[in-house]
C-alpha atoms as a PDB file:
ATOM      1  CA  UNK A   1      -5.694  20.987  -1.306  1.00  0.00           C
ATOM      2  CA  UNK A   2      -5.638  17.802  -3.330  1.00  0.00           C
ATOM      3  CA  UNK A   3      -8.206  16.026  -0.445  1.00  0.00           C
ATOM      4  CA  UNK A   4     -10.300  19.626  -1.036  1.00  0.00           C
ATOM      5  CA  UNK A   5     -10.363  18.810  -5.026  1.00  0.00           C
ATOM      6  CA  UNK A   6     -10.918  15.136  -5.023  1.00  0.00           C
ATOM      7  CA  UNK A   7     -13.807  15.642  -2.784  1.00  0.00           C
ATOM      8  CA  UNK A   8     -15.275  18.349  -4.790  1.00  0.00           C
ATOM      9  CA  UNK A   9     -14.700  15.823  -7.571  1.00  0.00           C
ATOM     10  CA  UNK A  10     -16.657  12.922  -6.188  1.00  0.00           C
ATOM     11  CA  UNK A  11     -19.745  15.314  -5.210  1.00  0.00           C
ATOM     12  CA  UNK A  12     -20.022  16.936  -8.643  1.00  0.00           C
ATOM     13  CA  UNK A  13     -20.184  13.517  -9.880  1.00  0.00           C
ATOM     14  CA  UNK A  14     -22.521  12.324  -7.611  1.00  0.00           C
ATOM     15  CA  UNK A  15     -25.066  15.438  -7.881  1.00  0.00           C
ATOM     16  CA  UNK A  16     -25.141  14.440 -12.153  1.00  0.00           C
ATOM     17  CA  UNK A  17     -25.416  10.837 -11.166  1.00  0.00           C
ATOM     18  CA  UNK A  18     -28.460  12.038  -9.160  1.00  0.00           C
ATOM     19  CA  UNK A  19     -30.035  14.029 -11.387  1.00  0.00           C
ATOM     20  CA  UNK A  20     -29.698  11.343 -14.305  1.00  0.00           C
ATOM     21  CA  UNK A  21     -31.606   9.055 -11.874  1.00  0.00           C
ATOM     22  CA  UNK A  22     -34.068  11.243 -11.061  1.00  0.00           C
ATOM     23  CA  UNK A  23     -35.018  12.380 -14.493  1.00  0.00           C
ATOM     24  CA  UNK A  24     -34.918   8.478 -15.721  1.00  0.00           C
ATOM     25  CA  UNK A  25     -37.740   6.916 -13.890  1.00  0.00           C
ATOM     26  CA  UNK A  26     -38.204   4.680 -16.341  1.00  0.00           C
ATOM     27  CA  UNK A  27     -38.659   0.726 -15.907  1.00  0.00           C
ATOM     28  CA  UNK A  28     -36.144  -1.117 -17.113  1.00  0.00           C
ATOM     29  CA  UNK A  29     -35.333  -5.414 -17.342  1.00  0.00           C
ATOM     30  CA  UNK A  30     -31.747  -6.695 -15.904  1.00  0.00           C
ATOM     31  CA  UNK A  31     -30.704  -9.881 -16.982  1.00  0.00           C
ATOM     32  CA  UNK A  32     -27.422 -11.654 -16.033  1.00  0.00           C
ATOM     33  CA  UNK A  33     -27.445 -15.148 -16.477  1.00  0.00           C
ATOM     34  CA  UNK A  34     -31.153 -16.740 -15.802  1.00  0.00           C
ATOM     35  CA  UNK A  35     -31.883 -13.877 -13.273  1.00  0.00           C
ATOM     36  CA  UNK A  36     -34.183 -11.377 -14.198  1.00  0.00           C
ATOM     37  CA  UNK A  37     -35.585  -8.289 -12.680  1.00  0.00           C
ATOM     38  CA  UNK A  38     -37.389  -5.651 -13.464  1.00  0.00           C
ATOM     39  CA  UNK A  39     -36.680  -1.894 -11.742  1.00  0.00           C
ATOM     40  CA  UNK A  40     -36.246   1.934 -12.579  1.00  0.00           C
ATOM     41  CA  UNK A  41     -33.097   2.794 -14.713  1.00  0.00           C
ATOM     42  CA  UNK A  42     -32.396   5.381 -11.621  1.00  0.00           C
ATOM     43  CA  UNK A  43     -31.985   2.095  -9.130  1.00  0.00           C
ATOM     44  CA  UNK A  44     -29.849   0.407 -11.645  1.00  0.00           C
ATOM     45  CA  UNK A  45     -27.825   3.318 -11.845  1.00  0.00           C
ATOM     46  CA  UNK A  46     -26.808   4.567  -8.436  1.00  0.00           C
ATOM     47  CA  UNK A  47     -26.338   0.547  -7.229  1.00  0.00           C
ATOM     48  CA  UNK A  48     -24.115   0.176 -10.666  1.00  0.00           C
ATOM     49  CA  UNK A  49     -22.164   3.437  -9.600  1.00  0.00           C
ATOM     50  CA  UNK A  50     -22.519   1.866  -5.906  1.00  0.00           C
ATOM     51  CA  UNK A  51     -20.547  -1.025  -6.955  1.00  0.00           C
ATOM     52  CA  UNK A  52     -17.929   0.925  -8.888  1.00  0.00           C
ATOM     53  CA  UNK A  53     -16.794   2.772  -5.561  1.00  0.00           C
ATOM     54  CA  UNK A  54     -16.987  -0.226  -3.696  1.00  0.00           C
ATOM     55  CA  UNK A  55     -14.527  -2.414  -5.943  1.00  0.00           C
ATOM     56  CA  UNK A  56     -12.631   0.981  -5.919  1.00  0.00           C
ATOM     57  CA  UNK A  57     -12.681   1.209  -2.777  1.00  0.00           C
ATOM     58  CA  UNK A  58     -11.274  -2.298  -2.308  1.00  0.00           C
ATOM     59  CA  UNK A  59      -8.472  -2.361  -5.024  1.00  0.00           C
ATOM     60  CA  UNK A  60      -7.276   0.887  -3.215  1.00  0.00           C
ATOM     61  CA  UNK A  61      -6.717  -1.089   0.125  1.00  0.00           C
ATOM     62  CA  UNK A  62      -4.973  -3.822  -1.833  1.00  0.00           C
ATOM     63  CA  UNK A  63      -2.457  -1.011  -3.222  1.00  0.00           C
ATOM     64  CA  UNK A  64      -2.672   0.661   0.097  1.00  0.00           C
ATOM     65  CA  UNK A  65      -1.508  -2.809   1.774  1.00  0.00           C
ATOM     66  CA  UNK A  66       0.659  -4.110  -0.648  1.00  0.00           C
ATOM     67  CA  UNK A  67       2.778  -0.491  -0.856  1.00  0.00           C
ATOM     68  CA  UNK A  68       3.022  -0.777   3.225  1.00  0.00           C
ATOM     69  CA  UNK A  69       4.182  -4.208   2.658  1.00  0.00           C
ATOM     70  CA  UNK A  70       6.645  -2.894   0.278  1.00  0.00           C
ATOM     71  CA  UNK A  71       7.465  -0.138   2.866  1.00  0.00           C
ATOM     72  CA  UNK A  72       8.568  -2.249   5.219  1.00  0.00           C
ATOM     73  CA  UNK A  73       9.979  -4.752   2.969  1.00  0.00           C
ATOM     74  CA  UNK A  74      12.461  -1.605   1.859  1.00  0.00           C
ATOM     75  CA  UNK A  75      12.926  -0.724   5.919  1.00  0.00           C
ATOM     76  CA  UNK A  76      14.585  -3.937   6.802  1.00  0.00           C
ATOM     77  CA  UNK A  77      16.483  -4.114   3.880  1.00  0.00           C
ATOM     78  CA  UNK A  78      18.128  -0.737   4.621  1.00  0.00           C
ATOM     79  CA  UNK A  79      18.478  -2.042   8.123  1.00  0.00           C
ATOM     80  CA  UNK A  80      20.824  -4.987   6.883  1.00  0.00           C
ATOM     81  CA  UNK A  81      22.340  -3.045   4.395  1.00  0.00           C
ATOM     82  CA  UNK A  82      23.335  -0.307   6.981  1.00  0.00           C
ATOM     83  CA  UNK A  83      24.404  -2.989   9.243  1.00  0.00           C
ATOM     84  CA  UNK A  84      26.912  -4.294   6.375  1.00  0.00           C
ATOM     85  CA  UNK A  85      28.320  -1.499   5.912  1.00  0.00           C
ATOM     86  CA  UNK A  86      28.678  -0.966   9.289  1.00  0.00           C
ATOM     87  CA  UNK A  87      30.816  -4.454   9.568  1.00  0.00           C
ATOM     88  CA  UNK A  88      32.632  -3.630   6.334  1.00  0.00           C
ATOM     89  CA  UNK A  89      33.753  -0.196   7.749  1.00  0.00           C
ATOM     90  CA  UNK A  90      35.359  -1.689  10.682  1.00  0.00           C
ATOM     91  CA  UNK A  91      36.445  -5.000   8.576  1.00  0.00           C
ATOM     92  CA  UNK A  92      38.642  -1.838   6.508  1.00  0.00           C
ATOM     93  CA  UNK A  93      39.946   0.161   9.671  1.00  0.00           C
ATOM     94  CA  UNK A  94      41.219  -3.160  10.970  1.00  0.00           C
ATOM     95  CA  UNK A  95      42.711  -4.051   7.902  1.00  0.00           C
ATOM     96  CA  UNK A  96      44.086  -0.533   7.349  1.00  0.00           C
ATOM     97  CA  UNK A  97      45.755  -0.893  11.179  1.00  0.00           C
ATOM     98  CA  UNK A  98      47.333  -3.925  10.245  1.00  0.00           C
ATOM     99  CA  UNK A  99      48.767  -2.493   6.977  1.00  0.00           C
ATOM    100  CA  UNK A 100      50.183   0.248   8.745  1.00  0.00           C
ATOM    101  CA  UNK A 101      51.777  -2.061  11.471  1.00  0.00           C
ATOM    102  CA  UNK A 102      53.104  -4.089   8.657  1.00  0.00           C
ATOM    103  CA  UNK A 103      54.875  -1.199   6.901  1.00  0.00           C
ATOM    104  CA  UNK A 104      56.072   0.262  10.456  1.00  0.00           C
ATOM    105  CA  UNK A 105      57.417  -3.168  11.168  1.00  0.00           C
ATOM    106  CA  UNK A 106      58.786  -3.536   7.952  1.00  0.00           C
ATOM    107  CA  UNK A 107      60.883  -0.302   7.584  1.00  0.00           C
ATOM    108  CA  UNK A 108      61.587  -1.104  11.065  1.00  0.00           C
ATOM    109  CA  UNK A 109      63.907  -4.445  10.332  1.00  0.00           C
ATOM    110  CA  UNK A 110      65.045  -2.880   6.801  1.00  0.00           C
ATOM    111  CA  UNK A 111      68.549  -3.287   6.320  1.00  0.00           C
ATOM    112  CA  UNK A 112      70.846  -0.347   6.176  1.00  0.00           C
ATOM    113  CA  UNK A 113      70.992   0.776   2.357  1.00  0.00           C
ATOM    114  CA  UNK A 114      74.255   1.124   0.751  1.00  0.00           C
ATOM    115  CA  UNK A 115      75.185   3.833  -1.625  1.00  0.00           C
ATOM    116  CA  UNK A 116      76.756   0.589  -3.911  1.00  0.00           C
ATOM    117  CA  UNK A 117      75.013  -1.205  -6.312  1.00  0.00           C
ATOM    118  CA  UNK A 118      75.394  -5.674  -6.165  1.00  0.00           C
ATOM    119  CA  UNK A 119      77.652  -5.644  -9.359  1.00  0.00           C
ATOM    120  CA  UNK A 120      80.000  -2.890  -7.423  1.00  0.00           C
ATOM    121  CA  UNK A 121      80.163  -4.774  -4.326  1.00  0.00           C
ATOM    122  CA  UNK A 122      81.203  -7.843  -6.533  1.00  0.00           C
ATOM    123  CA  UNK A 123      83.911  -6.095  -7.760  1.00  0.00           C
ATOM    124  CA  UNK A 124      85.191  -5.440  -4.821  1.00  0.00           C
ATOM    125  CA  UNK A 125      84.671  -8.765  -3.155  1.00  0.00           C
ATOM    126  CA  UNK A 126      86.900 -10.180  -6.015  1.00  0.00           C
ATOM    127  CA  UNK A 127      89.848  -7.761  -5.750  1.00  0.00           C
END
């Protein structure tokens, strides 16, 4: 749809570009710098609109290149940042087996609790 429009577009244009040049016969000087030349406004018209696609044409393969350089630029950063958290994830399931060890092994060698608090036991260490 949006290839069908643009298309449609660019002939449209091109057909009034046409019949401007056709209709404009007349001669017509070009100067830039010390050249000079002297041709028919319609020749100076389609090359000018000529030279308008082309440097379109090439600053949309610049964008097109630099956006696929981008692209990939993005990929292997995604990559490295997928493999991080990767490592990470298994850096925190080791971590989380050795805290649970830790707790088994500590409520393993607890002492006993007594019911009697240190200042009751004093009391009746010194009777």
């Amino acid at each position: 749809m949006r290839f069908t429009l643009i298309l449609t577009l660019t002939l449209a244009v091109a057909l009034i570009i046409a019949i401007f040049a056709a209709q404009n016969p007349v001669l017509v000087t070009i100067q830039f710098f010390h050249w000079r030349a002297e041709t028919s406004l319609a020749v100076v018209v389609v090359a000018s609109v000529a030279v308008g696609a082309l440097l379109h044409g090439v600053v949309s393969a610049l964008r097109h290149l630099l956006r696929g350089i981008r692209h990939r630029e993005a990929l292997r950063q995604i990559e490295e940042l997928e493999h991080e958290r990767d490592q990470l994830q298994q850096s925190n399931e080791q971590l989380r087996g050795q805290l649970e060890g830790l707790k088994r092994r500590e409520t393993e060698e607890a002492p006993p609790e007594d019911d009697t608090s240190p200042d009751a036991r004093k009391e009746e260490d010194s009777s």
